[in-house]
Protein backbone atom coordinates (compact mmCIF):
# COMPACT_ATOMS: atom_id res chain seq x y z
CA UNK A 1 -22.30 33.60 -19.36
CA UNK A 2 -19.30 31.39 -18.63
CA UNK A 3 -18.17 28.30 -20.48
CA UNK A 4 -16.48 25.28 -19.52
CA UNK A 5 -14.40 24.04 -21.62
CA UNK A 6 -13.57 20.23 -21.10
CA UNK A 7 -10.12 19.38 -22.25
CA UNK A 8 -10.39 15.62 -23.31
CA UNK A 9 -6.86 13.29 -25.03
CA UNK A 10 -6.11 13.24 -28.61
CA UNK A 11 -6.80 9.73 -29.44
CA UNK A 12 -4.54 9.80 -32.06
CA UNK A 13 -1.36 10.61 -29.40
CA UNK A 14 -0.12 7.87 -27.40
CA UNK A 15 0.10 7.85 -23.47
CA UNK A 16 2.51 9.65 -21.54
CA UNK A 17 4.73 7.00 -19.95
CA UNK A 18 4.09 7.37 -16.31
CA UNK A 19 0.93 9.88 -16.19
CA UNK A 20 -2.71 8.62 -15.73
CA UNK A 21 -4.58 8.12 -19.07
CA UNK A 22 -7.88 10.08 -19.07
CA UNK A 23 -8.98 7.01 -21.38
CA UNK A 24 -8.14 4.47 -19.30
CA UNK A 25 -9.88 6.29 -16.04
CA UNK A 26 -12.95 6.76 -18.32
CA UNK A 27 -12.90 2.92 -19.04
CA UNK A 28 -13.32 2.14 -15.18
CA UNK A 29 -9.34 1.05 -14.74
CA UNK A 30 -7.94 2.07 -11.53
CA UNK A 31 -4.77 3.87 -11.15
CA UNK A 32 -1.89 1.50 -9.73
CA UNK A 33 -2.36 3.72 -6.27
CA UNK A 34 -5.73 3.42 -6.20
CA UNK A 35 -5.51 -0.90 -6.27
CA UNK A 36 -2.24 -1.00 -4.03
CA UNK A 37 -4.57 1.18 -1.57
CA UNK A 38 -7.78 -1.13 -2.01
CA UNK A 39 -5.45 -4.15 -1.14
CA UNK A 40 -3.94 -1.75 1.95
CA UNK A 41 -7.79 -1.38 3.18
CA UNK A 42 -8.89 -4.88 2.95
CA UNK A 43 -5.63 -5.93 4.59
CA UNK A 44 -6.23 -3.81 7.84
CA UNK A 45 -10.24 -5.12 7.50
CA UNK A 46 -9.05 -8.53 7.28
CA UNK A 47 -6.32 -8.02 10.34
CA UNK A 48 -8.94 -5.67 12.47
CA UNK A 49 -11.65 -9.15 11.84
CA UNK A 50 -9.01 -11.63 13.28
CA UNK A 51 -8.47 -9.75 16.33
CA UNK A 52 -11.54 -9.77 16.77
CA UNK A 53 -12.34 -13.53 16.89
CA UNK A 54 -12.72 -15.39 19.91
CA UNK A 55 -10.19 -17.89 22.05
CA UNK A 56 -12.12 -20.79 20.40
CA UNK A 57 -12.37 -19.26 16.89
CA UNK A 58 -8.85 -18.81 16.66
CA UNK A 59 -8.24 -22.33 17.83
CA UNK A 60 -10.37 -23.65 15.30
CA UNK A 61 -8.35 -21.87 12.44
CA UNK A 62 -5.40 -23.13 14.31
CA UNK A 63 -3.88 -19.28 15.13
CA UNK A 64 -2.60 -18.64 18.32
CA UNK A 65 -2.60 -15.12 19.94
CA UNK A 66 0.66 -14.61 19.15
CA UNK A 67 -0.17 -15.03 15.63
CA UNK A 68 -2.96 -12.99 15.46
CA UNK A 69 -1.07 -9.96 17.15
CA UNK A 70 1.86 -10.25 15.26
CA UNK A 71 -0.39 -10.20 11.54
CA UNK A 72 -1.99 -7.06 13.34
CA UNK A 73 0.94 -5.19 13.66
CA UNK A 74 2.00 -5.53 10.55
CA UNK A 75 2.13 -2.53 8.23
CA UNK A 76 -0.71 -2.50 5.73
CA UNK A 77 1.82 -2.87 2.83
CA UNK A 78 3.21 -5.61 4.32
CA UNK A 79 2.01 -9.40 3.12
């Protein structure tokens, strides 16, 4: 019969600077990667949904179409 074995921290030891924290994932906190690429997704939603919007949408939240293709060529890092 195998085992698994699960290896869980030593409370007592403190964090390795620059490695994830097994306590902190077990918490629910998010790796810095894992927000910067939740902001990177809702980014290309939120450019992807103004492309979309009509003549007279954009009008009325006073974007012309040069704005809206130049925010949709951004990079999805880019603010």
């Amino acid at each position: 019969m195998s085992h698994v074995r699960t290896i869980l921290p030593d409370p007592a030891l403190p964090p390795i600077a620059g490695l994830p924290d097994a306590r902190a994932r077990a918490s629910g906190a998010q790796a810095p990667w894992q927000k910067a690429l939740g902001r990177w997704l809702a980014r290309l939603r939120e450019r992807d949904e103004m492309r979309g919007l009509s003549e007279r949408e954009r009008r009325d939240a006073g974007l012309t179409a040069y704005d809206v293709a130049f925010e949709y060529r951004k990079l999805p890092w880019r603010d």
